[in-house]
C-alpha atoms as a PDB file:
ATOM      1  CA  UNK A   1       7.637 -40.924  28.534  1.00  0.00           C
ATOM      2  CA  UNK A   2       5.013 -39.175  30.515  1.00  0.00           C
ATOM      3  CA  UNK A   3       3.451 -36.018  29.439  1.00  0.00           C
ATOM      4  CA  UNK A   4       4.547 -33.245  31.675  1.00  0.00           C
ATOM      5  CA  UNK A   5       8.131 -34.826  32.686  1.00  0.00           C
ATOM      6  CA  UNK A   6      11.592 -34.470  31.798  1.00  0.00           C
ATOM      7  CA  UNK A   7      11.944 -35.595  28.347  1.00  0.00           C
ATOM      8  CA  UNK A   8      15.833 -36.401  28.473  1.00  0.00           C
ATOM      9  CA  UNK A   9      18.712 -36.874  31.243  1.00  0.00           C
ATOM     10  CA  UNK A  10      20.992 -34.904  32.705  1.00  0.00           C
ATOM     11  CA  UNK A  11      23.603 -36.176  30.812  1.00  0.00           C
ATOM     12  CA  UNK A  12      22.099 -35.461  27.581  1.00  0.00           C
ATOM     13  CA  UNK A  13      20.744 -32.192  28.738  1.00  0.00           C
ATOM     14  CA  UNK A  14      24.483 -31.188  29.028  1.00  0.00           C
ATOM     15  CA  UNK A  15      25.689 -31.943  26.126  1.00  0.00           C
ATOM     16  CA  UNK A  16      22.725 -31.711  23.709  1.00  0.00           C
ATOM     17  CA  UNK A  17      19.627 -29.308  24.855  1.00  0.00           C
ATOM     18  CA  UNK A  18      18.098 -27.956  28.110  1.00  0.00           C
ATOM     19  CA  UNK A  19      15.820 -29.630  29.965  1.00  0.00           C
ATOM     20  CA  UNK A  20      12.665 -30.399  27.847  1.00  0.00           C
ATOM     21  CA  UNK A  21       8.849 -30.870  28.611  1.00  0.00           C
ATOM     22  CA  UNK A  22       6.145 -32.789  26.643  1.00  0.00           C
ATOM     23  CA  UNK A  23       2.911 -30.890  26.629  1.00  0.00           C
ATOM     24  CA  UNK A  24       0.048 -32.896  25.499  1.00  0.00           C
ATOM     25  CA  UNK A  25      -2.798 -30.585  23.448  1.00  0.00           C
ATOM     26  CA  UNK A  26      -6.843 -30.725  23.410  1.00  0.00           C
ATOM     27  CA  UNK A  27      -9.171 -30.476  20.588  1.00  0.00           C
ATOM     28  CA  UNK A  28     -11.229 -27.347  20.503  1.00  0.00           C
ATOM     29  CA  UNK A  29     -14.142 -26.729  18.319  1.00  0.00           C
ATOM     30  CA  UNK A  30     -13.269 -23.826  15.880  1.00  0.00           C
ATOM     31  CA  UNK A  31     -16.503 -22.342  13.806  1.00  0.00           C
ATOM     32  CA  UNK A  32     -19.311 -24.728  12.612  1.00  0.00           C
ATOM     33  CA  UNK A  33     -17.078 -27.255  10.843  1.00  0.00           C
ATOM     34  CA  UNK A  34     -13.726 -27.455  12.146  1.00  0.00           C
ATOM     35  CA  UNK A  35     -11.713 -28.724  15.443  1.00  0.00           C
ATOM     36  CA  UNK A  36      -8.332 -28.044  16.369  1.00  0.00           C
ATOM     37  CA  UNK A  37      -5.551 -29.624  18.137  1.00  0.00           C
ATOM     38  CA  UNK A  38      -4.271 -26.808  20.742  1.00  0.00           C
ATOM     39  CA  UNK A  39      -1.045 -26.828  21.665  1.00  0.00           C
ATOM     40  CA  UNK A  40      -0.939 -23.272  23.448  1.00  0.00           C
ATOM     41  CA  UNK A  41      -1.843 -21.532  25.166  1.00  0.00           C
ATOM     42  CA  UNK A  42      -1.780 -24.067  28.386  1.00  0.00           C
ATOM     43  CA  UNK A  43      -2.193 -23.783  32.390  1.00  0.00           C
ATOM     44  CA  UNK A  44       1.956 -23.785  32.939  1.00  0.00           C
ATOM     45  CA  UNK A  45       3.629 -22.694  29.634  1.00  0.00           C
ATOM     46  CA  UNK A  46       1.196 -20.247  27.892  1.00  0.00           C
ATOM     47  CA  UNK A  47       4.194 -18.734  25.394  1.00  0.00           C
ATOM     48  CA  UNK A  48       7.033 -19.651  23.515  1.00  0.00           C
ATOM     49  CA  UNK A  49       9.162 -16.914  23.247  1.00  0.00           C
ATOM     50  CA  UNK A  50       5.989 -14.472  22.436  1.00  0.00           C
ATOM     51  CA  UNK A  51       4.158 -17.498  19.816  1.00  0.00           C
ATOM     52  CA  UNK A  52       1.537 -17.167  22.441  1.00  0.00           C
ATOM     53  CA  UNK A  53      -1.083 -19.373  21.032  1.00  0.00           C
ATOM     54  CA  UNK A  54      -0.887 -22.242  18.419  1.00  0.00           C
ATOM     55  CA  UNK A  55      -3.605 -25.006  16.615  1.00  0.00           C
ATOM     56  CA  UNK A  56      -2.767 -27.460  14.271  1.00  0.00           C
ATOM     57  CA  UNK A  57      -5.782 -28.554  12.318  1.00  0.00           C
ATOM     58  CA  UNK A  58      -6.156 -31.758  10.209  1.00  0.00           C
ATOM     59  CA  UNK A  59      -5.421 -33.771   8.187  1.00  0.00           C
ATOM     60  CA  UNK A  60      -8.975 -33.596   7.121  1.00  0.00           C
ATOM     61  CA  UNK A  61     -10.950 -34.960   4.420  1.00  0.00           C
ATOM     62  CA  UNK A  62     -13.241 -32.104   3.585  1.00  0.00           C
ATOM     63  CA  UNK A  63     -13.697 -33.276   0.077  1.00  0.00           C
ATOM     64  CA  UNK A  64     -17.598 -33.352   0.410  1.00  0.00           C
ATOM     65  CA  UNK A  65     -17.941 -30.572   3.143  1.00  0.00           C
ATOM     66  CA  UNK A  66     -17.250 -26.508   3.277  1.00  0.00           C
ATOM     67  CA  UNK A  67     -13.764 -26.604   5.054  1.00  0.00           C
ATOM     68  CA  UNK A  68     -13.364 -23.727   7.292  1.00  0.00           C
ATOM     69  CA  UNK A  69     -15.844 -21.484   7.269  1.00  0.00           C
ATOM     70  CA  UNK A  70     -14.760 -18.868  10.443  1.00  0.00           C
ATOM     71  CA  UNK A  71     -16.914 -15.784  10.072  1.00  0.00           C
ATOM     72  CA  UNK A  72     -15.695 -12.082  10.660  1.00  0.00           C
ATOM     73  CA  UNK A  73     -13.879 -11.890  14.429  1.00  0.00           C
ATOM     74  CA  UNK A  74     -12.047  -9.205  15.943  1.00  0.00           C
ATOM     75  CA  UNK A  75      -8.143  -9.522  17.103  1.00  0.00           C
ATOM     76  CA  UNK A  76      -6.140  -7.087  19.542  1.00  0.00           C
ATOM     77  CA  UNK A  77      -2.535  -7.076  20.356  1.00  0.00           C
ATOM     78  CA  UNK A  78      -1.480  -9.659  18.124  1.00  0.00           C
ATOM     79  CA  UNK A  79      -0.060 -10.937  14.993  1.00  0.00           C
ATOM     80  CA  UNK A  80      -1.622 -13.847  13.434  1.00  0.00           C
ATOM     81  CA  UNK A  81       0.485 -16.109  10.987  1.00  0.00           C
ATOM     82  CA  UNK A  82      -1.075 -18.755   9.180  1.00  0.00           C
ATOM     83  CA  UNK A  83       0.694 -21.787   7.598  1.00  0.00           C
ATOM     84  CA  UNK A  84      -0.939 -24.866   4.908  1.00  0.00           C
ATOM     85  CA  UNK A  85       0.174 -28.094   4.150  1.00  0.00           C
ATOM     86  CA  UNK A  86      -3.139 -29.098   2.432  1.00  0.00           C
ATOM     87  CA  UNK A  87      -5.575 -27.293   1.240  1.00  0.00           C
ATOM     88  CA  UNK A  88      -6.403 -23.287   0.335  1.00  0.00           C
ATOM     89  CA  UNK A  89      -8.147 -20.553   2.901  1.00  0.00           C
ATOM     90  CA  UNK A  90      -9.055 -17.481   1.856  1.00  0.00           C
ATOM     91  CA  UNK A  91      -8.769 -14.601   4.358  1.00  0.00           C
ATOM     92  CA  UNK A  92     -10.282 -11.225   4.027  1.00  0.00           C
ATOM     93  CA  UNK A  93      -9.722  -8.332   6.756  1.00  0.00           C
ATOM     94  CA  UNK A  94     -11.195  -4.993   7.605  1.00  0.00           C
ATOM     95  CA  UNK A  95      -8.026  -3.243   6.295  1.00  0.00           C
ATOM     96  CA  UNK A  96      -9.442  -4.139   2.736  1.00  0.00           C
ATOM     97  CA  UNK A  97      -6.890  -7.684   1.837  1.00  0.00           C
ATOM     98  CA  UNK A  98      -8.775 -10.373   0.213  1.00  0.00           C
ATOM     99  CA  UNK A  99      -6.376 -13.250  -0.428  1.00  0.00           C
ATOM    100  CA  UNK A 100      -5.936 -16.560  -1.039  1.00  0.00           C
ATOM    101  CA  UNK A 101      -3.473 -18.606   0.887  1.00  0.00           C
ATOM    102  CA  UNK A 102      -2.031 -22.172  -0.523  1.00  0.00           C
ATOM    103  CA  UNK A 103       0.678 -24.628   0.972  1.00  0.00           C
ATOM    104  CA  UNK A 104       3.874 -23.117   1.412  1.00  0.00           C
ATOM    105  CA  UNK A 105       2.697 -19.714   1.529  1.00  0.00           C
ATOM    106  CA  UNK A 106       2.822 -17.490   4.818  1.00  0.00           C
ATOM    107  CA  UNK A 107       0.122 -14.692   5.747  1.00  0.00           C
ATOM    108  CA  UNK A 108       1.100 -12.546   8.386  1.00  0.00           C
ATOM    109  CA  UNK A 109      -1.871 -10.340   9.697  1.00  0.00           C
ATOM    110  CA  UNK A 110      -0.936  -7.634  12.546  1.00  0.00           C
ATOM    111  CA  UNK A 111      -3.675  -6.719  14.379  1.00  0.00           C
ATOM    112  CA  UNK A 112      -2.179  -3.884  16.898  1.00  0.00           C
ATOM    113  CA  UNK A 113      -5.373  -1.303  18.176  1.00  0.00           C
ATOM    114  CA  UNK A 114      -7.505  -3.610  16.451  1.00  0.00           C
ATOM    115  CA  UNK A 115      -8.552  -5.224  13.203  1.00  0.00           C
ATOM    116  CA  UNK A 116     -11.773  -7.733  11.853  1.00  0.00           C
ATOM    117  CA  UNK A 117     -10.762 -10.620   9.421  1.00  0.00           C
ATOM    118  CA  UNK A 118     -12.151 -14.160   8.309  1.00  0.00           C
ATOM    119  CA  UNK A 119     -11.058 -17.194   7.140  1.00  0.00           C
ATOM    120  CA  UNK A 120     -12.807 -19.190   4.907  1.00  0.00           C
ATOM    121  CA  UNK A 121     -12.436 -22.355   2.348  1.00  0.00           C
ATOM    122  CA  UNK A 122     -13.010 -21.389  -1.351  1.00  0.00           C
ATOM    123  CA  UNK A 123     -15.550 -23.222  -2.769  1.00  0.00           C
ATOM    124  CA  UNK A 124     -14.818 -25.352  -4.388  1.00  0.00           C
ATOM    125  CA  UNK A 125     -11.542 -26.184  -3.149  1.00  0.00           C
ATOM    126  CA  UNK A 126      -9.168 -29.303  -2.459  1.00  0.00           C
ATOM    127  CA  UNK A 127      -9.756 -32.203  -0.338  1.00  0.00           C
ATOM    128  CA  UNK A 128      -7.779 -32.148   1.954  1.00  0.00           C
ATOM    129  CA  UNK A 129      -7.521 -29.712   4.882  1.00  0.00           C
ATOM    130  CA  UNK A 130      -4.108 -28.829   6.838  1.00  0.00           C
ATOM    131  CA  UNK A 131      -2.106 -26.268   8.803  1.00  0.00           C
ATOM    132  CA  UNK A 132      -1.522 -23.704  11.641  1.00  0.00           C
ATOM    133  CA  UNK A 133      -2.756 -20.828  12.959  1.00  0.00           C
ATOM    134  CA  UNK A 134      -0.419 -19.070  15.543  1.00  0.00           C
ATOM    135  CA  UNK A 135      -0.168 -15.448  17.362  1.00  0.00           C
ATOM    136  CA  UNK A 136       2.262 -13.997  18.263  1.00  0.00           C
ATOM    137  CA  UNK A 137       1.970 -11.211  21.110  1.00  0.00           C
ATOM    138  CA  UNK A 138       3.081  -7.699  20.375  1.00  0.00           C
ATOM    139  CA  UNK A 139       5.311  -5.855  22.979  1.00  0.00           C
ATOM    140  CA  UNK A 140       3.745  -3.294  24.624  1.00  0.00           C
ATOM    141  CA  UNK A 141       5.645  -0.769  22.244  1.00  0.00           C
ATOM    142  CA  UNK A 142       3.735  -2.071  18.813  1.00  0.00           C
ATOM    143  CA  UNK A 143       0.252  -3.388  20.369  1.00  0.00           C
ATOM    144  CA  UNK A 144      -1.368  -0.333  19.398  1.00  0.00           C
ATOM    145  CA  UNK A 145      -0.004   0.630  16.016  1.00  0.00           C
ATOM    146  CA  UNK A 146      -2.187   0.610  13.304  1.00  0.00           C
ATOM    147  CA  UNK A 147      -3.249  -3.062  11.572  1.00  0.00           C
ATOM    148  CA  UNK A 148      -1.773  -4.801   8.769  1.00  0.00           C
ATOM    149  CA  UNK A 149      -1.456  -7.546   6.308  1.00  0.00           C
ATOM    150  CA  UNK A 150       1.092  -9.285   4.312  1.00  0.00           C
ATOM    151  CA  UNK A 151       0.896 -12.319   2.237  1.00  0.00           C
ATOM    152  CA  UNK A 152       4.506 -13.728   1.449  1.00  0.00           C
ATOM    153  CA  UNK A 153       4.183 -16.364  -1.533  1.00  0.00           C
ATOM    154  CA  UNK A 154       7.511 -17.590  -1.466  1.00  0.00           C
ATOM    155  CA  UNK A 155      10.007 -18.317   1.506  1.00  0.00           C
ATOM    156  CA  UNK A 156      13.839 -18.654   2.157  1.00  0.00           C
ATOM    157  CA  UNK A 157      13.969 -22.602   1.844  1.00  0.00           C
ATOM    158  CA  UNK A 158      17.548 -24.804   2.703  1.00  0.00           C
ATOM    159  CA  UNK A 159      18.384 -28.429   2.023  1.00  0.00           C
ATOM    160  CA  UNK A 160      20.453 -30.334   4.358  1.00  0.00           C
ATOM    161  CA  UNK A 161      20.630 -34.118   3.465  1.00  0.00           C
ATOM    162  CA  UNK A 162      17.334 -35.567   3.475  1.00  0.00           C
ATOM    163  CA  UNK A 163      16.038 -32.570   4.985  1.00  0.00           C
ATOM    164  CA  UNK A 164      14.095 -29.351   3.772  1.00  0.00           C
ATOM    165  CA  UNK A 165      13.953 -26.577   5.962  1.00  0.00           C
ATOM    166  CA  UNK A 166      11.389 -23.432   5.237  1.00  0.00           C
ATOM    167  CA  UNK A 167      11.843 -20.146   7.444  1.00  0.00           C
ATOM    168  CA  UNK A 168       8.952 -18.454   8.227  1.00  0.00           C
ATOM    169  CA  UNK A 169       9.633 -15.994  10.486  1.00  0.00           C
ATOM    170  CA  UNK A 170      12.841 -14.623  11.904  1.00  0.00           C
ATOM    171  CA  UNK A 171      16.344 -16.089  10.832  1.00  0.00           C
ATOM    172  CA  UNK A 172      17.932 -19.484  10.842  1.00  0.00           C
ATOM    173  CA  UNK A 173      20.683 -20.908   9.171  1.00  0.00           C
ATOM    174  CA  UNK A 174      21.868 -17.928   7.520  1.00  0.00           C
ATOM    175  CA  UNK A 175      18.962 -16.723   6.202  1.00  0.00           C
ATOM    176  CA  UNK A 176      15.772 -14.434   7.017  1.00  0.00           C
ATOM    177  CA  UNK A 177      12.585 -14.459   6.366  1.00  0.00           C
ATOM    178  CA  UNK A 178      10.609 -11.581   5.019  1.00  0.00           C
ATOM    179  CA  UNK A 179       8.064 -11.176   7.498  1.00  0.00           C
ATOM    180  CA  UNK A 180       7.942  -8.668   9.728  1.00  0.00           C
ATOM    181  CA  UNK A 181       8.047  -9.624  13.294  1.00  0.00           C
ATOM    182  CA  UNK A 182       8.276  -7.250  16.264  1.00  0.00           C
ATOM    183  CA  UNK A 183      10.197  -9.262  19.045  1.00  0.00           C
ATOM    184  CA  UNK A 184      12.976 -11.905  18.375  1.00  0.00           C
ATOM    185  CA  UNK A 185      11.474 -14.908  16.659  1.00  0.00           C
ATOM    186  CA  UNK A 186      12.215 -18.267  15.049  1.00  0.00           C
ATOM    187  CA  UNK A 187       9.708 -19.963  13.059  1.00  0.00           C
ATOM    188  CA  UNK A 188      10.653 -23.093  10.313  1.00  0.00           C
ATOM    189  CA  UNK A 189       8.887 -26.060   9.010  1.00  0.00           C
ATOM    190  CA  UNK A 190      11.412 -29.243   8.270  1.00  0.00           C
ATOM    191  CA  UNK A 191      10.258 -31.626   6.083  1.00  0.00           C
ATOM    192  CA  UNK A 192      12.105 -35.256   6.055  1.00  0.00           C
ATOM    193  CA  UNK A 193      11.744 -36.452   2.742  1.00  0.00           C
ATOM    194  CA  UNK A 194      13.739 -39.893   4.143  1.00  0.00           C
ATOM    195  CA  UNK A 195      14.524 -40.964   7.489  1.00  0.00           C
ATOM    196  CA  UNK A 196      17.493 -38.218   9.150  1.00  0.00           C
ATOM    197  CA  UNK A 197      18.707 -36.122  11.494  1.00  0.00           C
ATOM    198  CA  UNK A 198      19.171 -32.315  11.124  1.00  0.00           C
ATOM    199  CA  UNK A 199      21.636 -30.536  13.189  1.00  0.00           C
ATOM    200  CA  UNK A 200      20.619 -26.836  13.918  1.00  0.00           C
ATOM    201  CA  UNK A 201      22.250 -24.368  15.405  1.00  0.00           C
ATOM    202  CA  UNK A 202      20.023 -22.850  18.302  1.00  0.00           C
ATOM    203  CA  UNK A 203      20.024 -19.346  20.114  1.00  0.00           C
ATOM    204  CA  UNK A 204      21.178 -19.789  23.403  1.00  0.00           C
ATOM    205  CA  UNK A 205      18.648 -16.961  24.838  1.00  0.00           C
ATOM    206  CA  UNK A 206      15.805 -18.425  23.096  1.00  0.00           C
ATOM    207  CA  UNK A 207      13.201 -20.905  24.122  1.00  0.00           C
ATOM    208  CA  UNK A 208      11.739 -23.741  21.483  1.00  0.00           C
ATOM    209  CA  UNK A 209       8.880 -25.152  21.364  1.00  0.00           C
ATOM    210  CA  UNK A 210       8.864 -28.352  18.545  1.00  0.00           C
ATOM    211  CA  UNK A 211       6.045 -30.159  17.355  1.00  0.00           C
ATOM    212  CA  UNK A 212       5.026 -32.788  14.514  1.00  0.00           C
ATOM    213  CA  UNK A 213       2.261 -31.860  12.212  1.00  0.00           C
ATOM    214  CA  UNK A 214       2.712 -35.067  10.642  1.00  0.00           C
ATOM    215  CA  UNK A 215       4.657 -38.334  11.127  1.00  0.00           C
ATOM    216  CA  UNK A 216       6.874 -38.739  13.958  1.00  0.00           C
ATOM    217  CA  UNK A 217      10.154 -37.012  15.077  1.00  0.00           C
ATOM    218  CA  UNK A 218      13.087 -37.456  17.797  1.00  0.00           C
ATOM    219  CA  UNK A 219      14.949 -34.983  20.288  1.00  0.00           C
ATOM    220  CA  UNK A 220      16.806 -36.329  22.867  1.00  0.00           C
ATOM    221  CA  UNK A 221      14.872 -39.518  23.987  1.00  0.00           C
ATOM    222  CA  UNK A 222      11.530 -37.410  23.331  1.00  0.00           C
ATOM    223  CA  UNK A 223       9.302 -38.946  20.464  1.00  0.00           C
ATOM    224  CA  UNK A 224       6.962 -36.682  19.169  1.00  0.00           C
ATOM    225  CA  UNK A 225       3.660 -37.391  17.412  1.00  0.00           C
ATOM    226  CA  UNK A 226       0.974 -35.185  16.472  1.00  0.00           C
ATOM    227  CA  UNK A 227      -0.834 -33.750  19.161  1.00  0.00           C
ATOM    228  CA  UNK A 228       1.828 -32.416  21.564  1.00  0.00           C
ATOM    229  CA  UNK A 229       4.360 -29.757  22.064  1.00  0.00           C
ATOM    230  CA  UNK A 230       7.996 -30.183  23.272  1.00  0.00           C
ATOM    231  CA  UNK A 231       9.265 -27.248  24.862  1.00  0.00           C
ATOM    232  CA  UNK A 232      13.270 -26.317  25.640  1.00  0.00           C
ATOM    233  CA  UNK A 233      13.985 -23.959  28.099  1.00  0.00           C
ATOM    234  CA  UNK A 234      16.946 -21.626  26.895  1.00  0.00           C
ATOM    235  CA  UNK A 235      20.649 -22.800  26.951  1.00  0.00           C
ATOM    236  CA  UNK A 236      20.461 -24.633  23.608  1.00  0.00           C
ATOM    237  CA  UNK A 237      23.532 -23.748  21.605  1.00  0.00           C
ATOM    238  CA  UNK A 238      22.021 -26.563  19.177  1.00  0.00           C
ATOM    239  CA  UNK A 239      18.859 -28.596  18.283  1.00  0.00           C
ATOM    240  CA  UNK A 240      19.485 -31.937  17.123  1.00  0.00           C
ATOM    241  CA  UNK A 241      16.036 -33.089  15.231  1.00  0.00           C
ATOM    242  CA  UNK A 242      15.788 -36.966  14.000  1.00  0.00           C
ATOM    243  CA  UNK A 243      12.823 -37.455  11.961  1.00  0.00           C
ATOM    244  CA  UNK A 244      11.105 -40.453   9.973  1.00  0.00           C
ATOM    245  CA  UNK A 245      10.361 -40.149   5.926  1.00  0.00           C
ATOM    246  CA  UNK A 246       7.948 -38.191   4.948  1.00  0.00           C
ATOM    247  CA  UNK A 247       7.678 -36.294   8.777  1.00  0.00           C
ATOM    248  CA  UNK A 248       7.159 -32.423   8.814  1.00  0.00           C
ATOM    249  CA  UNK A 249       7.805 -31.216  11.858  1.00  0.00           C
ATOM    250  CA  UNK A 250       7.085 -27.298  13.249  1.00  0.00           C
ATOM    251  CA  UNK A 251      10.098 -25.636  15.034  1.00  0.00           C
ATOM    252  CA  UNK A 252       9.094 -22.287  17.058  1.00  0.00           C
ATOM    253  CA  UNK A 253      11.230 -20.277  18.872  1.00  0.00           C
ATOM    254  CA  UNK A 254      12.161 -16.730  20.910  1.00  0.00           C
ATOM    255  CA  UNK A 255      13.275 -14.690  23.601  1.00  0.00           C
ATOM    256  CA  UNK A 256      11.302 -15.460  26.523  1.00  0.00           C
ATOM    257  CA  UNK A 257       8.460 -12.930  26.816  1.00  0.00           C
ATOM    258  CA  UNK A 258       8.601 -10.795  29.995  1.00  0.00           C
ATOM    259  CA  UNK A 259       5.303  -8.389  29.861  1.00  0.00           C
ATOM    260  CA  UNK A 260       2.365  -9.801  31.722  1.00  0.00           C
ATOM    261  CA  UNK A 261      -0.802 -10.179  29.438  1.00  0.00           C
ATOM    262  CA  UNK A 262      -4.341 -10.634  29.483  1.00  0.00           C
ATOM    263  CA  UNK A 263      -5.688 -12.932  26.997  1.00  0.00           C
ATOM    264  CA  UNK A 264      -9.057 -13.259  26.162  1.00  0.00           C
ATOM    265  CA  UNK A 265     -11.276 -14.384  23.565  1.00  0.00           C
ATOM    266  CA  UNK A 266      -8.810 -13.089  20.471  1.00  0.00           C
ATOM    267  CA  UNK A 267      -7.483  -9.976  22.317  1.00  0.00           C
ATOM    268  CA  UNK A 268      -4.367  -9.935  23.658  1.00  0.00           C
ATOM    269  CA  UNK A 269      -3.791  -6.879  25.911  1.00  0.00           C
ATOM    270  CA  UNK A 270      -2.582  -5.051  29.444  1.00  0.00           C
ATOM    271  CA  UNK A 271      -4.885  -5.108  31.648  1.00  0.00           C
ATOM    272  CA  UNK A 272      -8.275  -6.220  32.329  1.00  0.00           C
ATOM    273  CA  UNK A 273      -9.880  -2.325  31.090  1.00  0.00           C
ATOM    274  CA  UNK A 274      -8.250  -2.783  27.935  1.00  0.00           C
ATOM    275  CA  UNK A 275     -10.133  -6.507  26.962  1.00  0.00           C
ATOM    276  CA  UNK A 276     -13.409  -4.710  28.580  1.00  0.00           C
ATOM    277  CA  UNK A 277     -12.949  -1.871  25.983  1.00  0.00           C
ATOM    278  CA  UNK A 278     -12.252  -4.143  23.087  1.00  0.00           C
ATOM    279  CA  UNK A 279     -14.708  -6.145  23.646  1.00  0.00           C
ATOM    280  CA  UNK A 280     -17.433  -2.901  23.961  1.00  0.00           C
ATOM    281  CA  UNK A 281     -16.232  -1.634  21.046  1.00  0.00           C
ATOM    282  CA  UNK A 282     -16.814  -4.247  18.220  1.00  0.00           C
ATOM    283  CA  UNK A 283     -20.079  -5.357  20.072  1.00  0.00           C
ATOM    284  CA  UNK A 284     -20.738  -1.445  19.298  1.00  0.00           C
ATOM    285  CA  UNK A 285     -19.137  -1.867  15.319  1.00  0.00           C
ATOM    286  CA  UNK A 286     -16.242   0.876  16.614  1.00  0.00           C
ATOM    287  CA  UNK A 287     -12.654   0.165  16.248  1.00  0.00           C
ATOM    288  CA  UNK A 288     -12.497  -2.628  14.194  1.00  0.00           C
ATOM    289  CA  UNK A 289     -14.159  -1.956  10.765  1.00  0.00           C
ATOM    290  CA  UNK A 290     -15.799  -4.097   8.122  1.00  0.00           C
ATOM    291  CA  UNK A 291     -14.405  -7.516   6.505  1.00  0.00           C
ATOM    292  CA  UNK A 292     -14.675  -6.734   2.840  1.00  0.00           C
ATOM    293  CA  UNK A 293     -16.446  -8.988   0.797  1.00  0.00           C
ATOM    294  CA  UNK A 294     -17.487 -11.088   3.536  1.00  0.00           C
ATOM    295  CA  UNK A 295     -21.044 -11.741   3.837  1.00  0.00           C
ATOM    296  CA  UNK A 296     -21.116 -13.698   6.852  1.00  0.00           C
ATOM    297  CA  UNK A 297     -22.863 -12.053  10.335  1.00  0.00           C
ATOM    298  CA  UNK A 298     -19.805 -11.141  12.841  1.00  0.00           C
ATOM    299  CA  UNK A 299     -19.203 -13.144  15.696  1.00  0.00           C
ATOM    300  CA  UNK A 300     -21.300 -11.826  18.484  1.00  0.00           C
ATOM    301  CA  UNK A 301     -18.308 -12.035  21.320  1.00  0.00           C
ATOM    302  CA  UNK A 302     -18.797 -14.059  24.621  1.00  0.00           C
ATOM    303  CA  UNK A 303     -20.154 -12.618  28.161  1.00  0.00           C
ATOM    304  CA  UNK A 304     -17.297 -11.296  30.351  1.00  0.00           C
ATOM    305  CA  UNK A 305     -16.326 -13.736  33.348  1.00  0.00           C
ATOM    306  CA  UNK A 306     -17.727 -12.397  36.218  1.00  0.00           C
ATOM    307  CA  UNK A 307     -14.484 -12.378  37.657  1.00  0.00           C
ATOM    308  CA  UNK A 308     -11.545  -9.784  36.840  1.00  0.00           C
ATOM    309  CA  UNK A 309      -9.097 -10.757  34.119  1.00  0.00           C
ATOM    310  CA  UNK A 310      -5.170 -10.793  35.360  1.00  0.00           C
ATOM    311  CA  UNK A 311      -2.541 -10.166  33.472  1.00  0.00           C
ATOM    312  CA  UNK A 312      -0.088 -13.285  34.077  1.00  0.00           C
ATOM    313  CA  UNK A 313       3.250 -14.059  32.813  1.00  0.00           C
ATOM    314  CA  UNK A 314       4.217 -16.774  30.502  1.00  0.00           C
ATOM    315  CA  UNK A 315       3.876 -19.156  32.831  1.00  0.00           C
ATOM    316  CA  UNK A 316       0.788 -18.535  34.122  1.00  0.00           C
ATOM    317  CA  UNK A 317       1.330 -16.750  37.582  1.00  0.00           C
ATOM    318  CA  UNK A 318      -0.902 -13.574  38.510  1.00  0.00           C
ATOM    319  CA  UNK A 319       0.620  -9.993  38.724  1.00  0.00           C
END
């Protein structure tokens, strides 16, 4: 099918899913070493439910190189949660966390008025390089509380046939996941350890947005591949996943996220004043604090546009 059409019929729609949109990504350079595959924010759908930004990196071989090596950055407004396949990153933050992060291990770092972290490869480390990094927007109610961090080493986890299903975030299947979210959220990684089909049951007020991270999955007549993003609209009462041995595949979900935003370098905020004061204040070392342990120079952040920043809804439109 064509990126950017309808991704199953009407018939199907009504019995299986809403109507569903493949939403092809773009590599973006991330610090000296790495590039990314992302998936959102884009010019039509720039949230799922409030997952408001997402970048799958790898596979890579980065047996003979330093990994990622992102120096100290400031973040507004937002949670970050961070997910491995392959590899190890170690993240350190201005709140004082210094912690190392393997496969199947969730960190969940809350930003709110404003906190500094990196993210780093250990050296050495493993060969192989993998993952996600995703943010999710805080409502307007928690996006200045102050920042946070929590690692979670171990995750509710399900098996269903050939399938294994980890919950990150919010609750699926009967289960919840520990970390601490601030709008409703879905967020689960199934792994296909043959070739199946997983039958979910879906939250009819929620959006999805489903993507392979590796091998190759089914919804509806949909194949997905690395390097796109299906989204559902809401109406799903389930989500019917087919997927081929050896597939992982990245299931997101939410309430669809009503509050206009600005986003902006990493600061998610208001109103165009709020990104201008964020951005004067860790340029000025206010706000944000040290990383500890870090002895990499900050990121000096980017020129405003000359233009003034609107805060548009999750599809894109001005207000």
């Amino acid at each position: 099918m064509e990126s950017g059409q309808p991704a199953a019929s009407a018939e199907e729609n009504a019995l299986d899913q809403p109507r569903s949109v493949l939403l092809p990504g773009h590599d973006v350079p991330l610090g000296r070493y790495s590039v990314v595959r992302r998936l959102l924010p884009q010019r039509d759908l720039r949230m799922v439910g409030a997952w408001c930004f997402v970048d799958h990196f790898g596979p890579d071989d980065v047996h003979d190189r330093p990994g990622m090596q992102v120096a100290p950055h400031p973040h507004t407004g937002l949670q970050t949660v961070t997910w491995l396949l392959d590899g190890q990153i170690r993240h350190r933050d201005s709140v004082g966390s210094d912690q190392l992060i393997r496969p199947g291990q969730l960190n969940v770092m809350t930003s709110g008025h404003g906190i500094a972290h990196s993210e780093q490869s250990p050296q050495p480390h493993p060969p192989l390089m993998h993952g996600v990094q995703l943010w999710v927007a805080l409502p307007r109610t928690y996006r200045d509380r102050e920042p946070a961090f929590d690692h979670h080493p171990e995750l509710p986890a399900w098996t269903d046939g050939p399938v294994t299903v980890r919950l990150l975030v919010g609750e699926l299947g009967g289960l919840r996941s520990p970390a601490v979210v601030h709008s409703p959220l879905v967020g689960a990684q199934l792994e296909f350890a043959a070739d199946g089909e997983l039958l979910l049951a879906a939250d009819p007020c929620f959006e999805y947005g489903i993507l392979a991270l590796s091998g190759a999955a089914q919804v509806a007549d949909c194949r997905l591949v690395p390097g796109a993003l299906l989204h559902l609209a809401p109406g799903a009462a389930q989500l019917r996943i087919r997927g081929a041995a050896g597939s992982r595949v990245l299931l997101l979900g939410g309430e669809p996220f009503d509050e206009p935003l600005v986003m902006w370098w990493n600061f998610v905020a208001g109103s165009h004043e709020e990104i201008v004061r964020a951005r004067e204040d860790w340029m000025a070392g206010r706000r944000f604090g040290a990383v500890c342990n870090d002895p990499m120079d900050p990121l000096p952040a980017p020129a405003m546009p000359a233009v003034r920043l609107k805060a548009r809804d999750r599809h894109g439109r001005g207000r």
